[in-house]
PDB file of N, CA and C in Angstrom:
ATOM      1  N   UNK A   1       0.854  -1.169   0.000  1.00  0.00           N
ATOM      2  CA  UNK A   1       0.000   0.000   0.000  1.00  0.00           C
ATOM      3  C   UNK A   1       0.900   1.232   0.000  1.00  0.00           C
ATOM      4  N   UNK A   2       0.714   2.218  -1.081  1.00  0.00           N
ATOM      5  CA  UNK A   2       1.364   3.273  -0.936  1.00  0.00           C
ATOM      6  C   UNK A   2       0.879   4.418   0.554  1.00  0.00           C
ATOM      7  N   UNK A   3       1.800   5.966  -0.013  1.00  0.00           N
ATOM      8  CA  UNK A   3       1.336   6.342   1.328  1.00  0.00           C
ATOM      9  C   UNK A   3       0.103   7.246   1.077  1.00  0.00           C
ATOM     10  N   UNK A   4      -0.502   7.674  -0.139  1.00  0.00           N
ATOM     11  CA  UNK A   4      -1.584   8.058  -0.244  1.00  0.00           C
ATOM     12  C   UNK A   4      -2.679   7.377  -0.105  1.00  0.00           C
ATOM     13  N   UNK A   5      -2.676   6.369  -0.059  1.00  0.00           N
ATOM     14  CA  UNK A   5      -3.640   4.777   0.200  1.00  0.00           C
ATOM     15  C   UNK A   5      -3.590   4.784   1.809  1.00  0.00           C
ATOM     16  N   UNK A   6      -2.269   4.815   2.509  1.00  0.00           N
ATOM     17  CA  UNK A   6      -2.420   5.081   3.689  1.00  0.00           C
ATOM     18  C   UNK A   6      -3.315   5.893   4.739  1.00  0.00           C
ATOM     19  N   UNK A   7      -2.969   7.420   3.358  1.00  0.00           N
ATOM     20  CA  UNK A   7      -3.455   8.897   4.251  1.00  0.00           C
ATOM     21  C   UNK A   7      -4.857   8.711   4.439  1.00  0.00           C
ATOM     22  N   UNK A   8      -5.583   7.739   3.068  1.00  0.00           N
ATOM     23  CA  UNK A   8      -6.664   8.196   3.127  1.00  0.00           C
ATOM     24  C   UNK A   8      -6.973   7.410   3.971  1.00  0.00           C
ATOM     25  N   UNK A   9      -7.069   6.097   3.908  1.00  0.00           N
ATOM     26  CA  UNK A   9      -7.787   5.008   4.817  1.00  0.00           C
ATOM     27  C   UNK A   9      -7.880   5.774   5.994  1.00  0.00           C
ATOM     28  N   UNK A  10      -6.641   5.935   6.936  1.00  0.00           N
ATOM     29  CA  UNK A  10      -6.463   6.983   7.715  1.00  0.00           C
ATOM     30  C   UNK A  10      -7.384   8.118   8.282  1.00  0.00           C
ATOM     31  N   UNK A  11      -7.498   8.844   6.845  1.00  0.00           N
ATOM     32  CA  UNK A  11      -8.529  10.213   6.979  1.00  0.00           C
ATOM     33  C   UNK A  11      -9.817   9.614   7.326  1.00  0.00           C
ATOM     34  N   UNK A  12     -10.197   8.292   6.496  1.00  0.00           N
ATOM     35  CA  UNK A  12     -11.503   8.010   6.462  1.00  0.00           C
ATOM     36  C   UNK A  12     -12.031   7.619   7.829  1.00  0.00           C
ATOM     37  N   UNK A  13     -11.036   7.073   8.751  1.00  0.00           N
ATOM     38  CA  UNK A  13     -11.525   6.462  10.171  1.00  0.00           C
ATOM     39  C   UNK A  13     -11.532   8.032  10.962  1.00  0.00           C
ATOM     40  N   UNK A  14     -10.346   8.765  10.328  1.00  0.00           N
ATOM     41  CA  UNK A  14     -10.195   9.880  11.655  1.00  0.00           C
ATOM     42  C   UNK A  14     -10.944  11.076  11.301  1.00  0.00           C
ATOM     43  N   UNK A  15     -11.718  11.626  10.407  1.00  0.00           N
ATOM     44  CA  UNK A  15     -12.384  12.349   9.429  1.00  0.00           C
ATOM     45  C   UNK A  15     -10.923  13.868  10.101  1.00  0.00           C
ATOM     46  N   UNK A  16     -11.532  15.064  10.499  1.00  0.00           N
ATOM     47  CA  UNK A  16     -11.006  15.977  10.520  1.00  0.00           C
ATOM     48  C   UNK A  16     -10.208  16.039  11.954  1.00  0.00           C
ATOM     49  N   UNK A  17     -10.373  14.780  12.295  1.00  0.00           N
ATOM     50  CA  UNK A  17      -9.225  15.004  13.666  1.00  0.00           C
ATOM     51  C   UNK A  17      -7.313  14.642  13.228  1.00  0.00           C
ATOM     52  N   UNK A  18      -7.903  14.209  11.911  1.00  0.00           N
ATOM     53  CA  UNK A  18      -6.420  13.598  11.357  1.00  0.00           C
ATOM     54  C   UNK A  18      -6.141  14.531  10.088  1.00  0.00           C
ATOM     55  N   UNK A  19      -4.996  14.955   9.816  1.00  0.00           N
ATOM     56  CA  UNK A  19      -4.795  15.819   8.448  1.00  0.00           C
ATOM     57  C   UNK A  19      -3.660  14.906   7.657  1.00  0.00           C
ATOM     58  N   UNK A  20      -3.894  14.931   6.177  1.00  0.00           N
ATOM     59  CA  UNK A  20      -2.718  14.075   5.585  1.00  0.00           C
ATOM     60  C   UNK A  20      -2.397  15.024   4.886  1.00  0.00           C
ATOM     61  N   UNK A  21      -0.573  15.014   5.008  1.00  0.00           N
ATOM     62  CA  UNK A  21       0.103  15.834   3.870  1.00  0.00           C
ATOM     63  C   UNK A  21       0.628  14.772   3.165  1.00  0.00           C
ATOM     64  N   UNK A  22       0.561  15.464   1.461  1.00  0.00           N
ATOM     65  CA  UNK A  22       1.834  14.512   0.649  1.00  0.00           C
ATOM     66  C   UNK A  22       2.562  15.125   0.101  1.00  0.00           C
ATOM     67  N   UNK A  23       4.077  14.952   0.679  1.00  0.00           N
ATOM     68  CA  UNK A  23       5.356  15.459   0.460  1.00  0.00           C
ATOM     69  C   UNK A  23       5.522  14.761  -0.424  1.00  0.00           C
ATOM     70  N   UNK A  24       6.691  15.542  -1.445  1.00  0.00           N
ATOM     71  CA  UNK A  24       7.770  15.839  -2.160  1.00  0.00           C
ATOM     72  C   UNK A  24       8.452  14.221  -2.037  1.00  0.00           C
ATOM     73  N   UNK A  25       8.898  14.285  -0.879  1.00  0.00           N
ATOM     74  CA  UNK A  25      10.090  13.195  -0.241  1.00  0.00           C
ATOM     75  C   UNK A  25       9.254  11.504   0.818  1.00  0.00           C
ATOM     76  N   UNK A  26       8.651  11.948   1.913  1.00  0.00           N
ATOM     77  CA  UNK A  26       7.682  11.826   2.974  1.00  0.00           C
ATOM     78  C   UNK A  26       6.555  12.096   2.742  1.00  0.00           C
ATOM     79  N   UNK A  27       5.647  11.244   2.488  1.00  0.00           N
ATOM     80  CA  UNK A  27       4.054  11.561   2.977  1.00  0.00           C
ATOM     81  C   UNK A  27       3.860  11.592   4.661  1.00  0.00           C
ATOM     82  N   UNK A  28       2.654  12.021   5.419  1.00  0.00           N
ATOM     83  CA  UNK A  28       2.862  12.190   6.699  1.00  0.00           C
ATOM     84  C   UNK A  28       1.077  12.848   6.846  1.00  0.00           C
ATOM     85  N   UNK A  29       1.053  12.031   8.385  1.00  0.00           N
ATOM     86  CA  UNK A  29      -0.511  12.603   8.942  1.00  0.00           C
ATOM     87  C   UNK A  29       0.376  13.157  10.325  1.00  0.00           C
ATOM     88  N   UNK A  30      -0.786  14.387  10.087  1.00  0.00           N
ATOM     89  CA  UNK A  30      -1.115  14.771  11.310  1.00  0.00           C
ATOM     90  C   UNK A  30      -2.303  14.800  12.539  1.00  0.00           C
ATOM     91  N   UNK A  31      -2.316  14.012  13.621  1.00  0.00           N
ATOM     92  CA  UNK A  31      -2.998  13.916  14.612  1.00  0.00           C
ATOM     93  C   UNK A  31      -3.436  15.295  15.229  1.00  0.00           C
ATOM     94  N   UNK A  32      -4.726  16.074  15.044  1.00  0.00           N
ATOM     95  CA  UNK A  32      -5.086  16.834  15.470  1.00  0.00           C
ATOM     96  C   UNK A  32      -5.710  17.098  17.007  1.00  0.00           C
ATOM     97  N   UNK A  33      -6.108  15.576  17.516  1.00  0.00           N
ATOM     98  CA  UNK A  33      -6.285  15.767  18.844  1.00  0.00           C
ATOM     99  C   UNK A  33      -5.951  14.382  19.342  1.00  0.00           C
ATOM    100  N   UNK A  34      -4.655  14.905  20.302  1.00  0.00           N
ATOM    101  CA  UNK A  34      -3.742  14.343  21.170  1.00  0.00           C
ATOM    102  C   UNK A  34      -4.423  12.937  21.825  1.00  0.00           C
ATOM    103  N   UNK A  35      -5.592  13.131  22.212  1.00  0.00           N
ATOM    104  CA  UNK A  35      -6.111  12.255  23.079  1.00  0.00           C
ATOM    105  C   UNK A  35      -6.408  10.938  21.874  1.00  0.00           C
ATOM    106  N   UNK A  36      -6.515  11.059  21.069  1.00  0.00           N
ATOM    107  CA  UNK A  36      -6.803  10.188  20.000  1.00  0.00           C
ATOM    108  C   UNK A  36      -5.725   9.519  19.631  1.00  0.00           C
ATOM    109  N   UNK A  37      -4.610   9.686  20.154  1.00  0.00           N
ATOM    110  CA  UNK A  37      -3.663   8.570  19.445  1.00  0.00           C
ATOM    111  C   UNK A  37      -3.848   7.187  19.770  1.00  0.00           C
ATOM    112  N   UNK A  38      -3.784   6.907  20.789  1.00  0.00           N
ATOM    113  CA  UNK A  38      -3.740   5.888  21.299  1.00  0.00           C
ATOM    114  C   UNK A  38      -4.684   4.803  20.299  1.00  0.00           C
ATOM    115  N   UNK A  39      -5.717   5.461  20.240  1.00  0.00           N
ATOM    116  CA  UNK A  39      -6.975   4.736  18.681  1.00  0.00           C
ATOM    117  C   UNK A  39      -5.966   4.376  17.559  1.00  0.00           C
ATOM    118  N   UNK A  40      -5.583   5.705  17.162  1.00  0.00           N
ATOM    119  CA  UNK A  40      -4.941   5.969  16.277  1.00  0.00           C
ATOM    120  C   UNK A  40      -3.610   4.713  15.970  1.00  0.00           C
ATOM    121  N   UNK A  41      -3.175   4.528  16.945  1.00  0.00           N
ATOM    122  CA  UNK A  41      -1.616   3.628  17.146  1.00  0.00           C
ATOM    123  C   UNK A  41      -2.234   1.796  17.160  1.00  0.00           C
ATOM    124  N   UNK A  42      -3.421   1.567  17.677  1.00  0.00           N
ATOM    125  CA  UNK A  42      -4.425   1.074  17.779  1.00  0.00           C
ATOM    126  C   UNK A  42      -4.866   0.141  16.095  1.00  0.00           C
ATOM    127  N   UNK A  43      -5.253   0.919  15.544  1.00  0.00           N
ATOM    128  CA  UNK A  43      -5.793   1.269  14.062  1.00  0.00           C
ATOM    129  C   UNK A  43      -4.958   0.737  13.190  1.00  0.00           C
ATOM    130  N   UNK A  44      -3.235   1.535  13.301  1.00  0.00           N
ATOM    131  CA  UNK A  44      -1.986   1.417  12.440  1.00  0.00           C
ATOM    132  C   UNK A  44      -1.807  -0.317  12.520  1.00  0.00           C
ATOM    133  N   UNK A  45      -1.643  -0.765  13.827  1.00  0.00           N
ATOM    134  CA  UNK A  45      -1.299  -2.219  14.141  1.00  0.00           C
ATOM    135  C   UNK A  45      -2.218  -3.111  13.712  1.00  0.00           C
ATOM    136  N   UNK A  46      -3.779  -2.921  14.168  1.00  0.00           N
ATOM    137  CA  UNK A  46      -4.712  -4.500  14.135  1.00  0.00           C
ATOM    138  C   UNK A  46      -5.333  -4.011  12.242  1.00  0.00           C
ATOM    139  N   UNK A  47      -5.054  -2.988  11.842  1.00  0.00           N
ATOM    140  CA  UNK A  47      -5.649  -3.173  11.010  1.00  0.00           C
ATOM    141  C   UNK A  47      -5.288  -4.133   9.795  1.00  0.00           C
ATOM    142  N   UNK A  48      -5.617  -4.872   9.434  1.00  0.00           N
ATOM    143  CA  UNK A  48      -4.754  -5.933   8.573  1.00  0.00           C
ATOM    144  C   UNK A  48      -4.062  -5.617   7.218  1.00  0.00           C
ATOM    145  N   UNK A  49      -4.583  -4.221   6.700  1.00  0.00           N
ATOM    146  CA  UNK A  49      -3.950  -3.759   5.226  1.00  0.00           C
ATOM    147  C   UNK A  49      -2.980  -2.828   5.372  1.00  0.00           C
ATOM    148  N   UNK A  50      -2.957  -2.342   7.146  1.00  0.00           N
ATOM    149  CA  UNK A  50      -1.540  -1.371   7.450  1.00  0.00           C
ATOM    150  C   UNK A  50      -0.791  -2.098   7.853  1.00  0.00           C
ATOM    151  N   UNK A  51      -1.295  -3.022   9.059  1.00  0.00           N
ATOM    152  CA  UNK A  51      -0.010  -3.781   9.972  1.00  0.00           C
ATOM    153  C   UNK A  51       0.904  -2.947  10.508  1.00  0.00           C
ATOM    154  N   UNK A  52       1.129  -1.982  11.020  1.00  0.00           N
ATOM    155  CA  UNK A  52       2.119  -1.262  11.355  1.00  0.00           C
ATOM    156  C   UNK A  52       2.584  -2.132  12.695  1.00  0.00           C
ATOM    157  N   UNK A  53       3.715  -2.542  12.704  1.00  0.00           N
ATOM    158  CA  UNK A  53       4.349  -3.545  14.007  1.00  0.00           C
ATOM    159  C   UNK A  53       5.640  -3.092  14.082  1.00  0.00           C
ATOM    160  N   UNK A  54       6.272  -2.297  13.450  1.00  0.00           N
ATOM    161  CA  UNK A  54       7.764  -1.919  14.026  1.00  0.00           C
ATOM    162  C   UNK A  54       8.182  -0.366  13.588  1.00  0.00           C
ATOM    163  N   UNK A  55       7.977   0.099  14.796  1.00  0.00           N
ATOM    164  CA  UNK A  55       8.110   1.755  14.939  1.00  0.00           C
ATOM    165  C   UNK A  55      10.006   1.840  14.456  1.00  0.00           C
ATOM    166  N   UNK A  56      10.399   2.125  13.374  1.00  0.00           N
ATOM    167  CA  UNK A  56      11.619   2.468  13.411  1.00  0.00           C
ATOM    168  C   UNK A  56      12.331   3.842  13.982  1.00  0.00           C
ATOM    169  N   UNK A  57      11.471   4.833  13.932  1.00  0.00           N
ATOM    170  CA  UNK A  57      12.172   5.699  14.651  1.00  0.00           C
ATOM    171  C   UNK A  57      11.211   6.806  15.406  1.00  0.00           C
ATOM    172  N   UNK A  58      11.105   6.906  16.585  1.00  0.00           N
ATOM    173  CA  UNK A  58      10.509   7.794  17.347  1.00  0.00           C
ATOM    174  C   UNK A  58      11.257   8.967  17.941  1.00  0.00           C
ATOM    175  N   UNK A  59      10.820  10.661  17.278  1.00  0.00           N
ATOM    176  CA  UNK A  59      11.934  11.469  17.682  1.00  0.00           C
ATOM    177  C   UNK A  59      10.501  12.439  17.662  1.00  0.00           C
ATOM    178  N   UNK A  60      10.912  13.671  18.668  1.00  0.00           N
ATOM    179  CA  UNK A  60      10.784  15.042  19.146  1.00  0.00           C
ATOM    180  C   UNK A  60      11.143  16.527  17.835  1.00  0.00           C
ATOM    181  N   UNK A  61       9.934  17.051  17.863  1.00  0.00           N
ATOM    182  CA  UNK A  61      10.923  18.481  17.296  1.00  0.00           C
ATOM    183  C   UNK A  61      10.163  19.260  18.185  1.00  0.00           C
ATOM    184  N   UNK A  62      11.152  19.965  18.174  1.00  0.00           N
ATOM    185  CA  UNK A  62      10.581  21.805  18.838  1.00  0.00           C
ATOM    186  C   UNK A  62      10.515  22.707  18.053  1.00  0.00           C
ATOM    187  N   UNK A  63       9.340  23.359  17.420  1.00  0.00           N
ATOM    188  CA  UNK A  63       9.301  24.117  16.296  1.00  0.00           C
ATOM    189  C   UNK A  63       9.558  25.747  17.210  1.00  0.00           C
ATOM    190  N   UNK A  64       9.411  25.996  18.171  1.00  0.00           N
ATOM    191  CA  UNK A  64       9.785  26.975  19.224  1.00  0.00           C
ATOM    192  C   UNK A  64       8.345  27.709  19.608  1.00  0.00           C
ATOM    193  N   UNK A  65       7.413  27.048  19.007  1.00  0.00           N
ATOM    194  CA  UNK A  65       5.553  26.986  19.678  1.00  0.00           C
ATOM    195  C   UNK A  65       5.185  25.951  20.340  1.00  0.00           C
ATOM    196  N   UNK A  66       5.612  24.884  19.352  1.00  0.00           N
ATOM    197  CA  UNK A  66       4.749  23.310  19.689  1.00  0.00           C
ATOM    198  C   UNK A  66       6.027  22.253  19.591  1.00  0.00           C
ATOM    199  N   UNK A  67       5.657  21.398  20.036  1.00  0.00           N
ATOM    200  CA  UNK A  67       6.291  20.196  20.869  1.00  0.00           C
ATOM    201  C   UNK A  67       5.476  19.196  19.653  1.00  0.00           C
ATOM    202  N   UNK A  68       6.603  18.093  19.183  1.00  0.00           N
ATOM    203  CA  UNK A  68       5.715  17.616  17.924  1.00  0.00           C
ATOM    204  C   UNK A  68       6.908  15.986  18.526  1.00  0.00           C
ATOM    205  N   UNK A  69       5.971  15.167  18.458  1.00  0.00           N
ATOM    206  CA  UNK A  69       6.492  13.523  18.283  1.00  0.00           C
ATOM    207  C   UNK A  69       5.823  13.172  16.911  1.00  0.00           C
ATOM    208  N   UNK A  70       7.245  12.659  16.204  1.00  0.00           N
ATOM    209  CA  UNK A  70       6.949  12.087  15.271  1.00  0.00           C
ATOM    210  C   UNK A  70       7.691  10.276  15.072  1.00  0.00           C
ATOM    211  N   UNK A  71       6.333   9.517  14.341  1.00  0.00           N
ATOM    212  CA  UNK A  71       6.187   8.015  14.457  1.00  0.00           C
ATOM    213  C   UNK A  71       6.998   7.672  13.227  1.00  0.00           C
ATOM    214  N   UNK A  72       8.006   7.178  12.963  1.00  0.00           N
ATOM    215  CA  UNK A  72       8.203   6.716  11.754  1.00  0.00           C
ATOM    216  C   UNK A  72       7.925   5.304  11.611  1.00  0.00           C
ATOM    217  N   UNK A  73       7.011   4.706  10.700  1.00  0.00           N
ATOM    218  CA  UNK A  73       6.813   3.125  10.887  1.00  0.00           C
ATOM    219  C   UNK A  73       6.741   2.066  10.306  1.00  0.00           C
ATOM    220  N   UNK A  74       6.960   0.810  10.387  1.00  0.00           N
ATOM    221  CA  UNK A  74       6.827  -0.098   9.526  1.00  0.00           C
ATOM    222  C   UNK A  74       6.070  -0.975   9.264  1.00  0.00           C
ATOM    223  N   UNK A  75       5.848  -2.107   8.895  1.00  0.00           N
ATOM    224  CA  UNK A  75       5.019  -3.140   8.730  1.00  0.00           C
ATOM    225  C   UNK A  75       6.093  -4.698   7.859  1.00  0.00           C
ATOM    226  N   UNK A  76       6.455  -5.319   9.055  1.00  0.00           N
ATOM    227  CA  UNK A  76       7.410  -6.084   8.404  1.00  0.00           C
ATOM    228  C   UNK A  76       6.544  -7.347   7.340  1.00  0.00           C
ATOM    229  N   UNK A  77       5.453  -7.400   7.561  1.00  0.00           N
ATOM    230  CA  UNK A  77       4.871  -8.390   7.056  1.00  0.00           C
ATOM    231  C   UNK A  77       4.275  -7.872   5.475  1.00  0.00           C
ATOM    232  N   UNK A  78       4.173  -6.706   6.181  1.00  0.00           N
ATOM    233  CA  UNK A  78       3.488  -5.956   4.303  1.00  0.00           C
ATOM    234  C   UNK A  78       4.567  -4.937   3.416  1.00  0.00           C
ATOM    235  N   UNK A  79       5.290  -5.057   4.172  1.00  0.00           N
ATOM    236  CA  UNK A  79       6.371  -3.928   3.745  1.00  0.00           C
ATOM    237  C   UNK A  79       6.584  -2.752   3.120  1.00  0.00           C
ATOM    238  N   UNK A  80       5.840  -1.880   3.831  1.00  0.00           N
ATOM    239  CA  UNK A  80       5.481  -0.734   3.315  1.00  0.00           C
ATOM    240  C   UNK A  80       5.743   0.533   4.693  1.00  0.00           C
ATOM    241  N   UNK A  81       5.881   1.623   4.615  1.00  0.00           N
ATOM    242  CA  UNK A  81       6.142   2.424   6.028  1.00  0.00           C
ATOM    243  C   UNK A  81       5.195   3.481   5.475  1.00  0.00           C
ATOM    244  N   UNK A  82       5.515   4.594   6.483  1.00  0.00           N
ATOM    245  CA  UNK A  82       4.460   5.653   6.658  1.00  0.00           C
ATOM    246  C   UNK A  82       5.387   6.287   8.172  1.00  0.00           C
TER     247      UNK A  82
END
């Protein structure tokens, strides 16, 4: 599954609490309300066409407003990230 196949599936469960950008380089969602990840992380794993099961890299930015964690992830069985 590409990552526009991703964004949307994505969009479609999270309607406007989730935003998808598609980069240049990186495609990438954004989680609009915090309390929702946990669904969200939830979703990535049991769903059977994402599988997301191996977080390769979990890092911090400080944009010098907001405090941002970002998921980088995998799916060893489907092999595809996001």
């Amino acid at each position: 599954m590409d990552s526009k196949a991703i964004g949307e599936r994505l969009k479609g469960s999270f309607g406007e609490a989730l935003e998808y950008v598609e980069g240049v380089g990186d495609s990438y969602a954004v989680l609009k309300e915090k309390e929702r990840l946990l669904d969200l992380c939830r979703l990535l794993r049991s769903d059977t066409e994402l599988s997301f099961d191996f977080p390769t890299l979990v890092s911090g930015v400080d944009d010098g407003t907001t405090f941002w964690v970002v998921y980088h992830l995998f799916s060893l069985r489907l092999n595809h990230r996001f």
